[in-house]
Protein backbone atom coordinates (compact mmCIF):
# COMPACT_ATOMS: atom_id res chain seq x y z
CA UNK A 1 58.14 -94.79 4.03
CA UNK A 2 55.95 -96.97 1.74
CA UNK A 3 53.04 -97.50 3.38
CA UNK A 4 50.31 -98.61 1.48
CA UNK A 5 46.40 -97.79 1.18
CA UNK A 6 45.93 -101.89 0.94
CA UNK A 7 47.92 -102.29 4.25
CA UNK A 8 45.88 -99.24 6.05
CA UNK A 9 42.29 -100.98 5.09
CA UNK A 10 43.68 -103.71 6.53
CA UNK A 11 44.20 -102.62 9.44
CA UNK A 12 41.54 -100.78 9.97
CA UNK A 13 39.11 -103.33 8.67
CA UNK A 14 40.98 -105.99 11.48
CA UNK A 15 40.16 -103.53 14.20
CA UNK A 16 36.77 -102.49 13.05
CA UNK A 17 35.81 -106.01 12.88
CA UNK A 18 38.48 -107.36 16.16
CA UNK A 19 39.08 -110.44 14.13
CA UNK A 20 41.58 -111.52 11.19
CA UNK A 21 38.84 -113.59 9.63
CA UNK A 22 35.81 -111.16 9.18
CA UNK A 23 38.10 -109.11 7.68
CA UNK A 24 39.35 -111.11 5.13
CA UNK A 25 35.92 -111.80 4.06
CA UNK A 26 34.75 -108.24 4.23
CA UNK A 27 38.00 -107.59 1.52
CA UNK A 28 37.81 -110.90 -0.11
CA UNK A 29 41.53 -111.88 0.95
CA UNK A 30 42.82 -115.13 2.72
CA UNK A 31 43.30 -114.39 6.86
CA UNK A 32 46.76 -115.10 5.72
CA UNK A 33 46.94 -112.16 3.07
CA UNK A 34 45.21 -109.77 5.70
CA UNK A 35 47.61 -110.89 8.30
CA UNK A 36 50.78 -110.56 6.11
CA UNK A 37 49.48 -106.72 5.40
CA UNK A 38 49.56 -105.75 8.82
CA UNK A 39 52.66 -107.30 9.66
CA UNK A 40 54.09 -105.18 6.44
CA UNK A 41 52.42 -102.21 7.76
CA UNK A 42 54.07 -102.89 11.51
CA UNK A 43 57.43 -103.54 10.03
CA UNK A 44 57.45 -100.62 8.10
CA UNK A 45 56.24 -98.41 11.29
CA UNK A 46 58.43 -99.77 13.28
CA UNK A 47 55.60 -100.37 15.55
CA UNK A 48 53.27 -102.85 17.11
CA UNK A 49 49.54 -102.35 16.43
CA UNK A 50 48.24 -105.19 17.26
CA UNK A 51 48.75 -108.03 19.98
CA UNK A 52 47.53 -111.38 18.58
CA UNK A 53 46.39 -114.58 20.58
CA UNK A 54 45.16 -117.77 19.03
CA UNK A 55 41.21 -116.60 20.25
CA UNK A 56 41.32 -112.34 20.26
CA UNK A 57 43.16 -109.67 19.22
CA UNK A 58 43.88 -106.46 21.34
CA UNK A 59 44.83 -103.25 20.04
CA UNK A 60 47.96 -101.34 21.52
CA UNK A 61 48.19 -98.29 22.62
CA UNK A 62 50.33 -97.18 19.43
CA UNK A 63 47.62 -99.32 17.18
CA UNK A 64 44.73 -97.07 19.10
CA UNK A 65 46.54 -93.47 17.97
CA UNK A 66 46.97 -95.28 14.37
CA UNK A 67 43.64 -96.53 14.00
CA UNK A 68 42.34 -92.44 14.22
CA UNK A 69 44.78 -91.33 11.32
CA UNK A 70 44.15 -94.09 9.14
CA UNK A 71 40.52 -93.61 9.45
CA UNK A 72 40.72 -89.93 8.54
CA UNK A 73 42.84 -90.86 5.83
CA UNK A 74 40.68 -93.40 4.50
CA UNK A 75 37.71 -91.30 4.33
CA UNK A 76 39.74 -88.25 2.82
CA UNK A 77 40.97 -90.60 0.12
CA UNK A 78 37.10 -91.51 -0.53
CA UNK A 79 35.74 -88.05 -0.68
CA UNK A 80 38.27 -87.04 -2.89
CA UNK A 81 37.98 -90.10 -5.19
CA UNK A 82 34.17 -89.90 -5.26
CA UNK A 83 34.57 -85.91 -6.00
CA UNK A 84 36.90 -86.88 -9.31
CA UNK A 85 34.39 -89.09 -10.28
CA UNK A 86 31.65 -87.00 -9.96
CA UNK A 87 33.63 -84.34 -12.20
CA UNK A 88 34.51 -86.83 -14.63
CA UNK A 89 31.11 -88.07 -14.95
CA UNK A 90 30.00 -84.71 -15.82
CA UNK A 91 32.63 -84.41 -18.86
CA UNK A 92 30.24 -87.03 -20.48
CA UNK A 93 26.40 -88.25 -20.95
CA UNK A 94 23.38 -87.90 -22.42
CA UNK A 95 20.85 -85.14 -21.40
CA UNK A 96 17.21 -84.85 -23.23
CA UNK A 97 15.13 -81.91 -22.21
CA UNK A 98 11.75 -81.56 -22.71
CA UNK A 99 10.10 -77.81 -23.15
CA UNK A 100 7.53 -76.53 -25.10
CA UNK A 101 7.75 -74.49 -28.38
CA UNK A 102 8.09 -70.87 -27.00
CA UNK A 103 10.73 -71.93 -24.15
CA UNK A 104 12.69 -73.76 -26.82
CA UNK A 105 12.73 -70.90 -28.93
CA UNK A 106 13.83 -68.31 -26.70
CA UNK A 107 15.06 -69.53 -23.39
CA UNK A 108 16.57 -72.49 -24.19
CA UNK A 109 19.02 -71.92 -27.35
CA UNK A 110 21.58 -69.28 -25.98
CA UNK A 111 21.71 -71.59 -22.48
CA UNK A 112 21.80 -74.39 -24.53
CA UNK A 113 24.78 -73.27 -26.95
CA UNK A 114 26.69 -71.78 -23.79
CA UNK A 115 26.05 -75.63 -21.95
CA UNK A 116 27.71 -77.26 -24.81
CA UNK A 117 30.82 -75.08 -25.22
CA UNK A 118 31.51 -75.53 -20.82
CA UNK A 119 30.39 -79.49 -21.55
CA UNK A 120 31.48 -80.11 -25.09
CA UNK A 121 31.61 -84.13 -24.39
CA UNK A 122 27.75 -83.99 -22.93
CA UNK A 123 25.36 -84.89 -25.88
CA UNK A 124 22.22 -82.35 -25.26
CA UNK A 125 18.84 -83.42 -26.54
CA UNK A 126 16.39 -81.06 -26.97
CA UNK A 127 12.55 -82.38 -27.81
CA UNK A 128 10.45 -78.83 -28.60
CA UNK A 129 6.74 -80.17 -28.18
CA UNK A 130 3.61 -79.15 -27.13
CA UNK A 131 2.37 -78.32 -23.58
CA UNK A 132 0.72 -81.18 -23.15
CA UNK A 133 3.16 -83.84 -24.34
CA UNK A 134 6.17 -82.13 -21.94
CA UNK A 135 5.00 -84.20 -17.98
CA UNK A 136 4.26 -87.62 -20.25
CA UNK A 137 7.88 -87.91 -21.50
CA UNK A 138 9.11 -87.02 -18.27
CA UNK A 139 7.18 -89.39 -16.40
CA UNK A 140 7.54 -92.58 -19.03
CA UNK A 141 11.72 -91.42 -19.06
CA UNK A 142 11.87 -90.48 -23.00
CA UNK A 143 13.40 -86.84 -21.20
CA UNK A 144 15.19 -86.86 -18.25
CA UNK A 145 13.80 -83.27 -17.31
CA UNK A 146 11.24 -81.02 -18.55
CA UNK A 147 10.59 -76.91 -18.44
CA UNK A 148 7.16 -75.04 -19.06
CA UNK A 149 4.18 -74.24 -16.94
CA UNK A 150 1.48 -76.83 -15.75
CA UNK A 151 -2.29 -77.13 -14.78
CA UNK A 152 -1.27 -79.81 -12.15
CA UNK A 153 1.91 -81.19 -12.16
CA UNK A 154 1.90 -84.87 -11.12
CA UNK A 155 2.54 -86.39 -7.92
CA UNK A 156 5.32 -88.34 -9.36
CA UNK A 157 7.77 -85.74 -10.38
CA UNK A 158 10.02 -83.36 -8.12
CA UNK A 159 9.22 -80.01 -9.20
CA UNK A 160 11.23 -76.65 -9.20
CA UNK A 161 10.16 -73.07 -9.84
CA UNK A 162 12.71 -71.78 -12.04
CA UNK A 163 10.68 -68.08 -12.63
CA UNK A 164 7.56 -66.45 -12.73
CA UNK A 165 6.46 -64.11 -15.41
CA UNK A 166 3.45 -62.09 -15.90
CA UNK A 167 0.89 -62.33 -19.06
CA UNK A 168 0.54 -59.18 -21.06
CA UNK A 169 -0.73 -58.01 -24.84
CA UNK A 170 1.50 -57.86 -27.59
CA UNK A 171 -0.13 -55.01 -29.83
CA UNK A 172 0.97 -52.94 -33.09
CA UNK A 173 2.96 -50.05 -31.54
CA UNK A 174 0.45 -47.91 -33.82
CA UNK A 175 -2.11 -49.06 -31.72
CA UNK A 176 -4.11 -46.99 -29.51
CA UNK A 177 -3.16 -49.12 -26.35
CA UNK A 178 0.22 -48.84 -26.80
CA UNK A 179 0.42 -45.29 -25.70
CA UNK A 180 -1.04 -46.10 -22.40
CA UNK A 181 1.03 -45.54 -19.37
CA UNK A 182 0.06 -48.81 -17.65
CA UNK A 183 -2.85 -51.80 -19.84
CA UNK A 184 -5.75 -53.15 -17.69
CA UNK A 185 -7.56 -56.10 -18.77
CA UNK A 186 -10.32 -53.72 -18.78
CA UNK A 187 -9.07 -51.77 -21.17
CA UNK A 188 -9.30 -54.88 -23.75
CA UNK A 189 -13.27 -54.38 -23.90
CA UNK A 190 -14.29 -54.55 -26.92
CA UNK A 191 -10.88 -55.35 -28.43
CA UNK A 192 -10.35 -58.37 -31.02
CA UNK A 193 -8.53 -60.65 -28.47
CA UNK A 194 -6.13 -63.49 -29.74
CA UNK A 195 -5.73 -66.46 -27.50
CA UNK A 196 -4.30 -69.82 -27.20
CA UNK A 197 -6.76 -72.97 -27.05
CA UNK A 198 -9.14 -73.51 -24.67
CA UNK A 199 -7.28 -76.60 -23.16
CA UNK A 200 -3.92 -74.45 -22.94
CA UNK A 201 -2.25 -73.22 -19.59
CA UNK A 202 -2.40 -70.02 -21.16
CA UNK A 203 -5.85 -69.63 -22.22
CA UNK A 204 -6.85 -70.39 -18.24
CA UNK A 205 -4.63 -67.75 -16.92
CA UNK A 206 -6.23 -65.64 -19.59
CA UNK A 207 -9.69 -65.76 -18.74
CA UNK A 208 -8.96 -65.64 -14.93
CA UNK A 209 -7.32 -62.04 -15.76
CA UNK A 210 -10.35 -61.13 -18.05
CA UNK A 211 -12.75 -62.73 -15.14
CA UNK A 212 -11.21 -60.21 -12.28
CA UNK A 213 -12.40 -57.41 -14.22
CA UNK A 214 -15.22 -58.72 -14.72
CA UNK A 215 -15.13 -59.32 -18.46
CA UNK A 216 -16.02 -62.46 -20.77
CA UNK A 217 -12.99 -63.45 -22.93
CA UNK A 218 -14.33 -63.55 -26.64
CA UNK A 219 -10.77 -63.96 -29.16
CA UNK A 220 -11.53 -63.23 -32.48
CA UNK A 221 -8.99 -66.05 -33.20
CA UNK A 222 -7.44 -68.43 -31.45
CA UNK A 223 -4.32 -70.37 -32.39
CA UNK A 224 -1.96 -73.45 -31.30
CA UNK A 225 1.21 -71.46 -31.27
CA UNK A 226 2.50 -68.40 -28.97
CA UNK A 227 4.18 -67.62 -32.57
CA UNK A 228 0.91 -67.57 -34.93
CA UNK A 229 -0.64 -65.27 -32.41
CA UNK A 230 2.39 -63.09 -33.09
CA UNK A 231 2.15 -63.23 -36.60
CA UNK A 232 -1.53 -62.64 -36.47
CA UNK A 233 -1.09 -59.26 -34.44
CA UNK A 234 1.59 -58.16 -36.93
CA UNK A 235 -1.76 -58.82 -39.71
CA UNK A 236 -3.68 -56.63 -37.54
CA UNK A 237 -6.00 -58.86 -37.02
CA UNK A 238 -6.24 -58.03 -32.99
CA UNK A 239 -3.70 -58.16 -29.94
CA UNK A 240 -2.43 -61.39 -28.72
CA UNK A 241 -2.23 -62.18 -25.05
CA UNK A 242 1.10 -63.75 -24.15
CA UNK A 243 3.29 -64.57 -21.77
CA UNK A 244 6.28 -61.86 -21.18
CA UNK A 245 9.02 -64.48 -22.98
CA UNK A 246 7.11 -64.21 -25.96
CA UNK A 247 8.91 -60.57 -26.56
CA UNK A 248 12.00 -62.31 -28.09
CA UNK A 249 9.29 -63.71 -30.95
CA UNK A 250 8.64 -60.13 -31.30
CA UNK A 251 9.21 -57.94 -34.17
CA UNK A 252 9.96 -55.00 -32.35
CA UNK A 253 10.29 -52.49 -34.66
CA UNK A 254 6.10 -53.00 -35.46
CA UNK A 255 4.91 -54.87 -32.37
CA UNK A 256 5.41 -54.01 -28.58
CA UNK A 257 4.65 -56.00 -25.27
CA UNK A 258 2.90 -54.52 -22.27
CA UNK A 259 2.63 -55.72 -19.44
CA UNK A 260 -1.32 -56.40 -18.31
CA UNK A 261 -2.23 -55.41 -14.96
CA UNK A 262 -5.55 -54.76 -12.36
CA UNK A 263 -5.17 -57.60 -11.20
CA UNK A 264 -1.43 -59.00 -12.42
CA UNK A 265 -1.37 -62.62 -13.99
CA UNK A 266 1.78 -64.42 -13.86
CA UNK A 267 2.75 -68.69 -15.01
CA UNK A 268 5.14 -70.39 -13.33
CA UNK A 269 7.93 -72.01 -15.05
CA UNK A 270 9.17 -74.94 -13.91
CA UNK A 271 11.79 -77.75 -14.16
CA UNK A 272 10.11 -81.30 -13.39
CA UNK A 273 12.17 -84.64 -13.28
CA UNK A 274 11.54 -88.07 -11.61
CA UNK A 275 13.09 -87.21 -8.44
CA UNK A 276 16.86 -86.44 -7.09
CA UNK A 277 17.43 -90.61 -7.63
CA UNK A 278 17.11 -90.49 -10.98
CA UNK A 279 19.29 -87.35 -12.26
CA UNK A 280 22.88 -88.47 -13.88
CA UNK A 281 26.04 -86.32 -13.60
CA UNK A 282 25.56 -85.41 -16.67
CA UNK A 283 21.97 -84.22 -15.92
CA UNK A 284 22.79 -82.56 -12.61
CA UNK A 285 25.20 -79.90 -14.40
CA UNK A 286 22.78 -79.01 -16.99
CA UNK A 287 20.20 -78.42 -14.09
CA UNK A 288 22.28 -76.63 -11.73
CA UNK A 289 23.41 -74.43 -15.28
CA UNK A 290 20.31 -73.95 -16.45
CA UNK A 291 19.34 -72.33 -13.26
CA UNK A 292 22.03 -70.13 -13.04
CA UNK A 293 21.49 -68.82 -16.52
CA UNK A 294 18.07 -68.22 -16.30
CA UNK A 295 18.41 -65.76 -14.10
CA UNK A 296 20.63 -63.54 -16.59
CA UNK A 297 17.74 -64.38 -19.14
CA UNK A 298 15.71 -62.75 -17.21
CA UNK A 299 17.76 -59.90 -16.34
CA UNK A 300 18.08 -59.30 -19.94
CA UNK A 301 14.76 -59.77 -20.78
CA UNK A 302 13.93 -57.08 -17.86
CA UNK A 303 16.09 -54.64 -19.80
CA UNK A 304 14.07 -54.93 -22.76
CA UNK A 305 10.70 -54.54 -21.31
CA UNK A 306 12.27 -51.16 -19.90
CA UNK A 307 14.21 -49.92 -23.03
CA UNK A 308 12.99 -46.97 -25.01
């Protein structure tokens, strides 16, 4: 039986529309063509579908069983078209993600690396860049999605909280502190503090911790980079307060991390974008991958916190 897909949209256009002519137009055929593909598609079923006067038509009872296939079949044929196109789309593309220096450091690369060997025909951008610059490039499109944590993010932008994680002190392990069972912010009186910049994320979360326990925050040096403040601690010049990522920047045969508590400070990290309207194929699978590896980053980085 040769039926054709041309002959069922005929058909089912003629009866969606009851006339010859409106379906031509809606396929951009002659009446003629249309009516020569349902007469095929009769022919070949042996069947009459439709009854045909010079001002109606009238479906038959054969034509009304027919009609209920070939729609099912119809829309089958477009799900499963518009899935292979969907997959294909996502074999190829251009991705640029946005994130600033300490996510693009140490959450990024391994997801990154394991994106491209799964996508290996998806070209993968990555801008490292200041706080700061990470919602602009979102919002004027020179990234197509950005990661890191956010004093307000805008109105504009669909947000998503991939984790939370709390602040703590990275400290010499010969230091005092680090034999504590459990680090207050209280116990950081009268400790050289290291901090981020006023205007940083960061430095806000860090003085609401130091606030709650009723302390002034005072750093004896303050820096642009998560990494300088690591390098500074390893100097000795005073313990750095960082976010829990900041571990993989850590030397840790000479520095530890610990997490600060009484009260608990944690960032959000999230993944901002224009909107579900604007995400390509392409984009869409590195979201939807990023989110699933994140959580074994965090797993992983779990295990560290907790290793001897």
């Amino acid at each position: 039986m040769n039926v054709t897909i041309r002959q069922i949209q005929a058909f089912v256009c003629v009866v969606r529309h009851g006339s010859f002519t409106k379906a031509a137009q809606e396929m951009f055929l002659t009446q003629s063509a249309v009516s020569l593909m349902v007469r095929e598609l009769e022919t070949i079923l042996n069947a009459r579908l439709i009854d045909r006067t010079t001002r109606s038509i009238q479906v038959t009872e054969v034509g009304r069983e027919f009609f209920a296939g070939a729609e099912r079949i119809l829309a089958d044929l477009e799900h499963v078209v518009t899935n292979v196109n969907q997959l294909v789309a996502k074999q190829r593309g251009r991705v640029v993600v946005t994130a600033p220096l300490i996510l693009s450091s140490t959450l990024l690369p391994k997801i990154i690396a394991a994106f491209k060997k799964r996508y290996p025909g998806i070209d993968l951008v990555l801008k490292d860049s200041l706080p700061d610059q990470v919602l602009p490039q979102v919002l004027t499109a020179a990234a197509d999605i950005g990661i890191g944590t956010f004093h307000r993010p805008e109105h504009d932008l669909h947000t998503q909280l991939l984790y939370k994680e709390s602040l703590g002190a990275a400290l010499p392990k010969t230091h005092p502190l680090n034999q504590a069972a459990r680090l207050t912010w209280q116990d950081l009186q009268g400790v050289p503090v290291l901090t981020l910049p006023r205007e940083s994320i960061f430095r806000e979360l860090t003085e609401q911790g130091f606030r709650a326990a009723g302390l002034e925050v005072e750093p004896a040096f303050e820096a642009t980079y998560v990494g300088t403040l690591i390098g500074l601690v390893e100097a000795g010049l005073g313990i750095a307060i960082v976010p829990g990522s900041a571990t993989a920047l850590v030397d840790t045969g000479n520095i530890s991390w610990k997490q600060l508590e009484a009260p608990i400070i944690e960032r959000e990290v999230l993944l901002v974008h224009r909107g579900p309207a604007s995400i390509s194929p392409a984009t869409a699978a590195f979201v939807d991958f990023l989110i699933e590896r994140t959580d074994s980053f965090l797993r992983q980085k779990l295990a560290a916190h907790h290793a001897p």
